[in-house]
PDB file of N, CA and C in Angstrom:
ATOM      1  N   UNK A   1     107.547-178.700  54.564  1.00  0.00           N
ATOM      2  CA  UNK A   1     106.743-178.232  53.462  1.00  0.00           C
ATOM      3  C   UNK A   1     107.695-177.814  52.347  1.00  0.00           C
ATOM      4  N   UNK A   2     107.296-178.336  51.113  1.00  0.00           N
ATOM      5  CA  UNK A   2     108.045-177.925  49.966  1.00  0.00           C
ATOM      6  C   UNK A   2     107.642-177.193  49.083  1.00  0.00           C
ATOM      7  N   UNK A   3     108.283-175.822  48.930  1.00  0.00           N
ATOM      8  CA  UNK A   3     107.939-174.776  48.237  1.00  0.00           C
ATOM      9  C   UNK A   3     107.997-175.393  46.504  1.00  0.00           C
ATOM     10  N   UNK A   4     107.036-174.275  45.889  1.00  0.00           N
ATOM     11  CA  UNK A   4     106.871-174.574  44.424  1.00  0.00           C
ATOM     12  C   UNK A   4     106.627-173.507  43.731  1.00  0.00           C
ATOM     13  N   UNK A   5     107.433-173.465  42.791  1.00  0.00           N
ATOM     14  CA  UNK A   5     107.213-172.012  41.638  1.00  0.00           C
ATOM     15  C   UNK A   5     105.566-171.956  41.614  1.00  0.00           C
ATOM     16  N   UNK A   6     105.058-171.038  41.470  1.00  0.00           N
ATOM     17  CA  UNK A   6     103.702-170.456  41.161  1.00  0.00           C
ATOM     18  C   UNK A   6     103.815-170.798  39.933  1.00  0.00           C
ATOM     19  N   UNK A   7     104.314-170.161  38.861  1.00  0.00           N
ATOM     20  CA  UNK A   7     104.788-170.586  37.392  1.00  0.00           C
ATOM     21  C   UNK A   7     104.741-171.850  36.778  1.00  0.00           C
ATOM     22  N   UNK A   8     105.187-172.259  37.836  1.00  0.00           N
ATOM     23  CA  UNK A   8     105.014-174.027  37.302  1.00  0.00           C
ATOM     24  C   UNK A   8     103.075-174.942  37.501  1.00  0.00           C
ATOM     25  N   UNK A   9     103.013-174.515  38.438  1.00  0.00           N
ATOM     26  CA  UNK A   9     101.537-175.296  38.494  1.00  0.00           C
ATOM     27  C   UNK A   9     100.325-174.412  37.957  1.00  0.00           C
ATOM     28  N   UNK A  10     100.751-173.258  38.595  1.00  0.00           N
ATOM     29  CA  UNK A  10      99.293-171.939  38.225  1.00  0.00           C
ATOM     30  C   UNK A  10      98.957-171.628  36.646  1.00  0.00           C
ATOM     31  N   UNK A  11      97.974-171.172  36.016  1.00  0.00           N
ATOM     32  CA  UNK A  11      98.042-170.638  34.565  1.00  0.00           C
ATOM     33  C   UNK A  11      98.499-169.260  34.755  1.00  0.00           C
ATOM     34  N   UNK A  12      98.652-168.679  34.141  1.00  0.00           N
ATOM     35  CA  UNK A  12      99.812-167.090  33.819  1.00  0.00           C
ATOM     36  C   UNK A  12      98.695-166.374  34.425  1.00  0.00           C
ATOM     37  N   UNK A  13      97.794-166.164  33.829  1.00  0.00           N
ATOM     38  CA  UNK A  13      96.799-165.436  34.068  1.00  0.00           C
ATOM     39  C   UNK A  13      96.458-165.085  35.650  1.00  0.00           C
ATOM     40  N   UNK A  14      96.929-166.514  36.583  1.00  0.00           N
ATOM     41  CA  UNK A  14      96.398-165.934  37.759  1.00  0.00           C
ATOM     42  C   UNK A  14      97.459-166.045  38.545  1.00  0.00           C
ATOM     43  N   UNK A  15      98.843-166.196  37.692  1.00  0.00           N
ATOM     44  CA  UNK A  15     100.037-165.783  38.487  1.00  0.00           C
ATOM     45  C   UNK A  15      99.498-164.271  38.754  1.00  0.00           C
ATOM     46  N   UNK A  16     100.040-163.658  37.208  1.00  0.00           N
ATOM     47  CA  UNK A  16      99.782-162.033  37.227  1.00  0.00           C
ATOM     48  C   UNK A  16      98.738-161.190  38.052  1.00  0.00           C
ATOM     49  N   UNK A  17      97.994-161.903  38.350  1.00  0.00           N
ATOM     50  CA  UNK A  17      96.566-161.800  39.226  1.00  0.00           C
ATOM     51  C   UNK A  17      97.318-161.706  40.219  1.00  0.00           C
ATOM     52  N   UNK A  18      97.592-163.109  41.184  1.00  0.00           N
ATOM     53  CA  UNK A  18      98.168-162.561  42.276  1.00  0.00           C
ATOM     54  C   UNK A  18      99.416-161.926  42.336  1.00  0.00           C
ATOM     55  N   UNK A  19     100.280-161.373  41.469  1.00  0.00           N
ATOM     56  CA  UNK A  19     101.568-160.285  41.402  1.00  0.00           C
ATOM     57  C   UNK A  19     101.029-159.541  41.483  1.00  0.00           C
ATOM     58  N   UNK A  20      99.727-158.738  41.520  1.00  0.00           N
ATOM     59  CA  UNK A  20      99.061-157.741  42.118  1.00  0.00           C
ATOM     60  C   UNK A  20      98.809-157.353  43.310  1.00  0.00           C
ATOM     61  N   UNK A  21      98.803-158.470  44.157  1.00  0.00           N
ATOM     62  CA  UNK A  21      98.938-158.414  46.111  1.00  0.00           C
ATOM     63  C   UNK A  21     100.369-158.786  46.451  1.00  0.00           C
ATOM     64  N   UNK A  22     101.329-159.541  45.627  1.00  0.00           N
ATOM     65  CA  UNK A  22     102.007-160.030  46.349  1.00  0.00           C
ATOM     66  C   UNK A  22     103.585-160.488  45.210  1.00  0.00           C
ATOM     67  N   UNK A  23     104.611-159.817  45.821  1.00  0.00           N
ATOM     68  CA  UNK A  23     105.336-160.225  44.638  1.00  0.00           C
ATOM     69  C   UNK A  23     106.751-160.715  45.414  1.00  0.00           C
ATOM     70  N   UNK A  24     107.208-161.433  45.144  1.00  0.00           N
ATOM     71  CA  UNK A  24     108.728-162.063  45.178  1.00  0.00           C
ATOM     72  C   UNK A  24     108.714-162.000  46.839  1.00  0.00           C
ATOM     73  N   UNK A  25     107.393-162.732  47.301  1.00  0.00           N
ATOM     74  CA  UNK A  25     107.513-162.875  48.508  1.00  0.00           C
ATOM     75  C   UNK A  25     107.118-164.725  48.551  1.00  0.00           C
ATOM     76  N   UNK A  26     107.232-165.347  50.088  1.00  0.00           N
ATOM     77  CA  UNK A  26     106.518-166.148  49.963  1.00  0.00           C
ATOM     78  C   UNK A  26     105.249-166.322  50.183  1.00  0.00           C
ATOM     79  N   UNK A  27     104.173-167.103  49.973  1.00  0.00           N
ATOM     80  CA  UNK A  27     102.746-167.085  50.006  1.00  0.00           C
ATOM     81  C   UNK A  27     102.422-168.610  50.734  1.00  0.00           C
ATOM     82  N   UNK A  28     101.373-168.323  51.549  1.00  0.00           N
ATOM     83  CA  UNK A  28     100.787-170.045  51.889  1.00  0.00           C
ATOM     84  C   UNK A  28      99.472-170.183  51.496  1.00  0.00           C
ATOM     85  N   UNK A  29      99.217-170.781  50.987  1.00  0.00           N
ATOM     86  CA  UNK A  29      97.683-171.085  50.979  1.00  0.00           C
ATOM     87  C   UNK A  29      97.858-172.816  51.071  1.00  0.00           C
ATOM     88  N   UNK A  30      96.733-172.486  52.321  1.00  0.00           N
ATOM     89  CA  UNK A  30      96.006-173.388  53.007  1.00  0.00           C
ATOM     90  C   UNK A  30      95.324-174.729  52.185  1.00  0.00           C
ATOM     91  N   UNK A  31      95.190-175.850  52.807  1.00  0.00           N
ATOM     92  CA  UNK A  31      94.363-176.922  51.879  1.00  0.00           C
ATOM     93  C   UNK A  31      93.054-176.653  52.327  1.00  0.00           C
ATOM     94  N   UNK A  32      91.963-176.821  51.643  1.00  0.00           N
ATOM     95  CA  UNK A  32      90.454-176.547  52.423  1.00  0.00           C
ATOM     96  C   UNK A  32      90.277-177.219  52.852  1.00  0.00           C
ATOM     97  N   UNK A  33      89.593-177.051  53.920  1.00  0.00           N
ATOM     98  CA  UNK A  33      88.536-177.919  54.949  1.00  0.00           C
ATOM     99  C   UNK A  33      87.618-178.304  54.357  1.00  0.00           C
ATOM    100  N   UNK A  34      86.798-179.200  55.035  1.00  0.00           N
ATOM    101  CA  UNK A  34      85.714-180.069  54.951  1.00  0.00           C
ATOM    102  C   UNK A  34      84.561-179.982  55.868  1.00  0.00           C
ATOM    103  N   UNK A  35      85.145-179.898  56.920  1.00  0.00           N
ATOM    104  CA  UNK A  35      84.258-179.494  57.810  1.00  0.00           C
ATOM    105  C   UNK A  35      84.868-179.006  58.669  1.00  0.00           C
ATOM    106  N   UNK A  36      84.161-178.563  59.974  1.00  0.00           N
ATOM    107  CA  UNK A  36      84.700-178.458  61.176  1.00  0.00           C
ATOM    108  C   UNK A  36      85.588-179.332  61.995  1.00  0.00           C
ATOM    109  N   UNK A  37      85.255-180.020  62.180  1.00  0.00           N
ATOM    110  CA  UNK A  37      85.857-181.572  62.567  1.00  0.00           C
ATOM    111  C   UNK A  37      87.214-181.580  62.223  1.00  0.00           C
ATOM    112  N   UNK A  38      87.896-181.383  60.930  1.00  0.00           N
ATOM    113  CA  UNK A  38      88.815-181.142  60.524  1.00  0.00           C
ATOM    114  C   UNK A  38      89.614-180.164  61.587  1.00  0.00           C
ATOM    115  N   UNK A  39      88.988-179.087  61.396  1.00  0.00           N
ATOM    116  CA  UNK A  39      89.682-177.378  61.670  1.00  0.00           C
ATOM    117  C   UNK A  39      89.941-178.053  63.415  1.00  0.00           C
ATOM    118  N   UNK A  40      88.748-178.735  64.309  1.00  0.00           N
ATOM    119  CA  UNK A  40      89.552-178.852  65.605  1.00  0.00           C
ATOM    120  C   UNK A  40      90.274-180.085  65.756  1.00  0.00           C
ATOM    121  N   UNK A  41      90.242-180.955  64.889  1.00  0.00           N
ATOM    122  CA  UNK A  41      91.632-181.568  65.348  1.00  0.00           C
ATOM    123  C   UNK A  41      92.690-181.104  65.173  1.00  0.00           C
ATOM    124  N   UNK A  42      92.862-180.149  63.772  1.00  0.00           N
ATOM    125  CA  UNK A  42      94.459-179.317  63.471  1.00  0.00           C
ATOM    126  C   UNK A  42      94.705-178.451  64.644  1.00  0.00           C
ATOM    127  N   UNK A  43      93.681-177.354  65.347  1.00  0.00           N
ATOM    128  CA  UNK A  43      94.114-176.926  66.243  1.00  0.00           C
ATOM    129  C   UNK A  43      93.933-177.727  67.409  1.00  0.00           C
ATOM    130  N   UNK A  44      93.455-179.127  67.974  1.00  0.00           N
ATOM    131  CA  UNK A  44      94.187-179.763  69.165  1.00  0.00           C
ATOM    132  C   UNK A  44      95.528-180.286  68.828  1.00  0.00           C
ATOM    133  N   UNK A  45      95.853-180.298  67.459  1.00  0.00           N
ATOM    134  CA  UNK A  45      97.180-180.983  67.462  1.00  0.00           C
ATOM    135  C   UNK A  45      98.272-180.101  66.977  1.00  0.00           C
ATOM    136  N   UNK A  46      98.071-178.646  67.105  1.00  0.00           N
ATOM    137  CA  UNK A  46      98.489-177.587  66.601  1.00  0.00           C
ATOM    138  C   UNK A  46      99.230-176.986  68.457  1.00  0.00           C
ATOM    139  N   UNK A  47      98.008-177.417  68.885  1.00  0.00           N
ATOM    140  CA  UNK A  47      97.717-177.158  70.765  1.00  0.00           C
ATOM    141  C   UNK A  47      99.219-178.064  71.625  1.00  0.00           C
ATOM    142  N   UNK A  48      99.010-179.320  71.199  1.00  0.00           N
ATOM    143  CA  UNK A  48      99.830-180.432  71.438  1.00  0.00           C
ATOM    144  C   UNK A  48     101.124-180.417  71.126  1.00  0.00           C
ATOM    145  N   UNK A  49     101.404-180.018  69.595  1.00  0.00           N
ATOM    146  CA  UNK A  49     102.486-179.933  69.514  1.00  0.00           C
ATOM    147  C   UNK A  49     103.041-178.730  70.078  1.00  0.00           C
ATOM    148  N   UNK A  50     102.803-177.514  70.236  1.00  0.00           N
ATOM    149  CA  UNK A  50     102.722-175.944  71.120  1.00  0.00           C
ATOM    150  C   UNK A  50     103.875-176.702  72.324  1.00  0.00           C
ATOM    151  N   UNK A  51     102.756-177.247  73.121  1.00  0.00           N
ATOM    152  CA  UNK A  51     103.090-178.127  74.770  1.00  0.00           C
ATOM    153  C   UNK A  51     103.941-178.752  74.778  1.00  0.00           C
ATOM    154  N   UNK A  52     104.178-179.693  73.870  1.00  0.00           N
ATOM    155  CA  UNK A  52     105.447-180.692  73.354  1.00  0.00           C
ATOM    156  C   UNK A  52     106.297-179.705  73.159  1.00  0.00           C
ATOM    157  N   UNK A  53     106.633-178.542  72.049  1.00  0.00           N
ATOM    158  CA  UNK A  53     107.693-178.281  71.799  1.00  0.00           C
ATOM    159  C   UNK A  53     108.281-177.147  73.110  1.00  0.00           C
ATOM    160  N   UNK A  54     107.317-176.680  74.031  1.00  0.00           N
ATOM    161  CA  UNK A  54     107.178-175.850  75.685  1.00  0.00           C
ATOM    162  C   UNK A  54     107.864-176.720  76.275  1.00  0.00           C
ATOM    163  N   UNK A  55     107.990-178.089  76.206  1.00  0.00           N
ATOM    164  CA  UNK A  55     108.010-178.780  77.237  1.00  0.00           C
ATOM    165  C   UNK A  55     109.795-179.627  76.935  1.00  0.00           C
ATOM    166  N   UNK A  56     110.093-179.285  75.912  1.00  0.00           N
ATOM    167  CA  UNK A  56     111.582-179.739  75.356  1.00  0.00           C
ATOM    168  C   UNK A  56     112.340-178.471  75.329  1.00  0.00           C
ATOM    169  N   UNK A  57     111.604-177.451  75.484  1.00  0.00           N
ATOM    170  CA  UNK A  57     112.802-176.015  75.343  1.00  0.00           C
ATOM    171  C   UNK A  57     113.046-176.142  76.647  1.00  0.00           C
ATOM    172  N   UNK A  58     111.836-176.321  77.969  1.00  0.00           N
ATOM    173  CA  UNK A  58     112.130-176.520  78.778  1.00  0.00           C
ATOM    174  C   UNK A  58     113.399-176.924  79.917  1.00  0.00           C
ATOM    175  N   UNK A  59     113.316-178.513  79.145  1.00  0.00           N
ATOM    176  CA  UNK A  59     114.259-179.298  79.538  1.00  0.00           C
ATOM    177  C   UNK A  59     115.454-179.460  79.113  1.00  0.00           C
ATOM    178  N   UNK A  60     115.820-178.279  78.154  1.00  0.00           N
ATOM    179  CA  UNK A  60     116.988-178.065  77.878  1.00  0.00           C
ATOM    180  C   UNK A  60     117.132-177.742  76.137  1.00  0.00           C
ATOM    181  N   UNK A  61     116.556-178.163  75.074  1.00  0.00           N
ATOM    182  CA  UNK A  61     116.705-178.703  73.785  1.00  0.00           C
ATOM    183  C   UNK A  61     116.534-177.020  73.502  1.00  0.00           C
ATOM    184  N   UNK A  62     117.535-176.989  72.259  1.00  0.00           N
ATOM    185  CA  UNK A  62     118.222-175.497  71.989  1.00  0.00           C
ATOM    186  C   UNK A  62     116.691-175.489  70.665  1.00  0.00           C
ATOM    187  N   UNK A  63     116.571-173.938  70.450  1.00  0.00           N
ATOM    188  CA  UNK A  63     115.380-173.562  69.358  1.00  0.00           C
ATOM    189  C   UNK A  63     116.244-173.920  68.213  1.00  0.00           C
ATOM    190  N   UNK A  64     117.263-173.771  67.538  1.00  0.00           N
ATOM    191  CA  UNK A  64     117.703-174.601  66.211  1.00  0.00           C
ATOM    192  C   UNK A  64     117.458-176.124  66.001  1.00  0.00           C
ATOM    193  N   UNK A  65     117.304-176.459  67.373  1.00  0.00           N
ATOM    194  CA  UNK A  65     117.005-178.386  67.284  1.00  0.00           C
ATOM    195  C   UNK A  65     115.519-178.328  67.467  1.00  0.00           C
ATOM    196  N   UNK A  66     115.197-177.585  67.862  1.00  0.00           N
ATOM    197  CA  UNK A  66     113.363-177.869  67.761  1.00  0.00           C
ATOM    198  C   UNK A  66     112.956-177.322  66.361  1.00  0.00           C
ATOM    199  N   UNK A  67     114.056-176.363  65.776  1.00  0.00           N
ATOM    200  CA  UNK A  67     113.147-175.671  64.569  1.00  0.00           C
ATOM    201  C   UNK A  67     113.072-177.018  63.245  1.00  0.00           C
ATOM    202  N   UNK A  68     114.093-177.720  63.827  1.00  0.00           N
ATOM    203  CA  UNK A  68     114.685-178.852  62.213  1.00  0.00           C
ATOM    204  C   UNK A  68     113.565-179.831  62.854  1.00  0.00           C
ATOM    205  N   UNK A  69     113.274-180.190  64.296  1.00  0.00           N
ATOM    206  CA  UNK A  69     112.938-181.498  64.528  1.00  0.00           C
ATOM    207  C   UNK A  69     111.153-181.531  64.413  1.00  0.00           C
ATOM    208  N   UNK A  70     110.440-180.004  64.004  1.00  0.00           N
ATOM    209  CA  UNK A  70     108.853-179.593  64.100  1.00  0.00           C
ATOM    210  C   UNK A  70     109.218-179.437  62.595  1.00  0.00           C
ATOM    211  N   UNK A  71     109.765-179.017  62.108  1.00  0.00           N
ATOM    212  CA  UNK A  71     109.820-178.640  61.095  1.00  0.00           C
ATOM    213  C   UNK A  71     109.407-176.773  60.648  1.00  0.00           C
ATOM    214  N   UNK A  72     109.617-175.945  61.495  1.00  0.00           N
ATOM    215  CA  UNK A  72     109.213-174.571  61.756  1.00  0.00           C
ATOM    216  C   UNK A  72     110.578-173.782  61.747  1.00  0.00           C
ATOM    217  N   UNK A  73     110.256-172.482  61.141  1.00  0.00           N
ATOM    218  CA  UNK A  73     111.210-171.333  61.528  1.00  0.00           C
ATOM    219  C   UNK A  73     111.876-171.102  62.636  1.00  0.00           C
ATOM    220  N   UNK A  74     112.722-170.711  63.395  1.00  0.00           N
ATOM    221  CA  UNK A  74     113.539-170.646  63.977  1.00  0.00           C
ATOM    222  C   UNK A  74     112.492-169.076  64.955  1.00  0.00           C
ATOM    223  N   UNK A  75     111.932-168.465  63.975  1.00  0.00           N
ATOM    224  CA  UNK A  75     111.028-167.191  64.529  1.00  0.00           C
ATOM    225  C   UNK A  75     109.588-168.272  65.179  1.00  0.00           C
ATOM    226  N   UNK A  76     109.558-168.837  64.579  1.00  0.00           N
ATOM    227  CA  UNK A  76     107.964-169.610  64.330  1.00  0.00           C
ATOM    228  C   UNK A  76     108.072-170.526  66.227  1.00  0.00           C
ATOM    229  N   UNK A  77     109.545-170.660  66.186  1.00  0.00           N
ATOM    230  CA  UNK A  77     109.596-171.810  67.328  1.00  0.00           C
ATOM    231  C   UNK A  77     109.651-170.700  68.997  1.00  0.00           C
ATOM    232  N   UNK A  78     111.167-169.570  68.427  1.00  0.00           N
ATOM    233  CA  UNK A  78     110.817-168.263  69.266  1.00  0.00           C
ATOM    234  C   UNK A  78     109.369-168.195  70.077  1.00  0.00           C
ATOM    235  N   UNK A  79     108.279-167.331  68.968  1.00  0.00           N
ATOM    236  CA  UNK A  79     107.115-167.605  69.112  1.00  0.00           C
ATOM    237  C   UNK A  79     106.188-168.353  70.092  1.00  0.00           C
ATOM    238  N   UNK A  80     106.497-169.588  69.862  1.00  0.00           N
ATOM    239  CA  UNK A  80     105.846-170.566  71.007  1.00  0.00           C
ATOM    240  C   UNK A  80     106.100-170.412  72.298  1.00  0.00           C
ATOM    241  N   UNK A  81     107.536-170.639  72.303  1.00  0.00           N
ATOM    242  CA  UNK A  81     108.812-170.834  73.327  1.00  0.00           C
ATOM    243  C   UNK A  81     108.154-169.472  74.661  1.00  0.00           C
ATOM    244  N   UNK A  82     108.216-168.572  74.140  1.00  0.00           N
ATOM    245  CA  UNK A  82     107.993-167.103  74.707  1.00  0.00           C
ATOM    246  C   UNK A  82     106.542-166.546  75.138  1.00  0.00           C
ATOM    247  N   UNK A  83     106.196-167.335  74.301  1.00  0.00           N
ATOM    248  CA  UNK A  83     104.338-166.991  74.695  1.00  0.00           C
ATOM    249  C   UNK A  83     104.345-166.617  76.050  1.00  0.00           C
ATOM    250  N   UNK A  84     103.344-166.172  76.675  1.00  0.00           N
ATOM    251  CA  UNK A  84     102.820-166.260  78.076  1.00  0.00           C
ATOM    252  C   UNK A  84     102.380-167.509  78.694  1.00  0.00           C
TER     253      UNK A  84
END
């Protein structure tokens, strides 16, 4: 995912808007859904990749090579890895 100045795409008006919740941090916002249908395939394949990346820490593959190869934080991969 490739980050983007707020500044550059947003109008001022609702930068400053959100510098009211949130400042010189990063932010995600989500693409909308459509339906449901949508929302459970992201989480079966949200599920899948979980198992996949369980199943390579497993067998040896270090969390810096899973964080570059999912494309996730290094905390984000932790996370999975450790679950219950």
């Amino acid at each position: 995912m490739k980050y983007v100045n707020a500044k550059v795409i947003l109008p001022d008006s609702l930068v400053v808007e959100i510098q009211k919740y949130i400042q010189g941090r990063y932010l995600y916002i989500p693409c909308q859904t459509q339906s449901r249908k949508k929302n459970k395939k992201s989480s079966n394949y949200i599920r899948y990749r979980n198992e996949d990346i369980c199943k390579k820490y497993k067998s040896g593959y270090k969390i810096k090579d899973l964080a570059e190869e999912f494309y996730l934080s290094i905390d984000s991969i932790k996370k999975i890895v450790y679950a219950k």
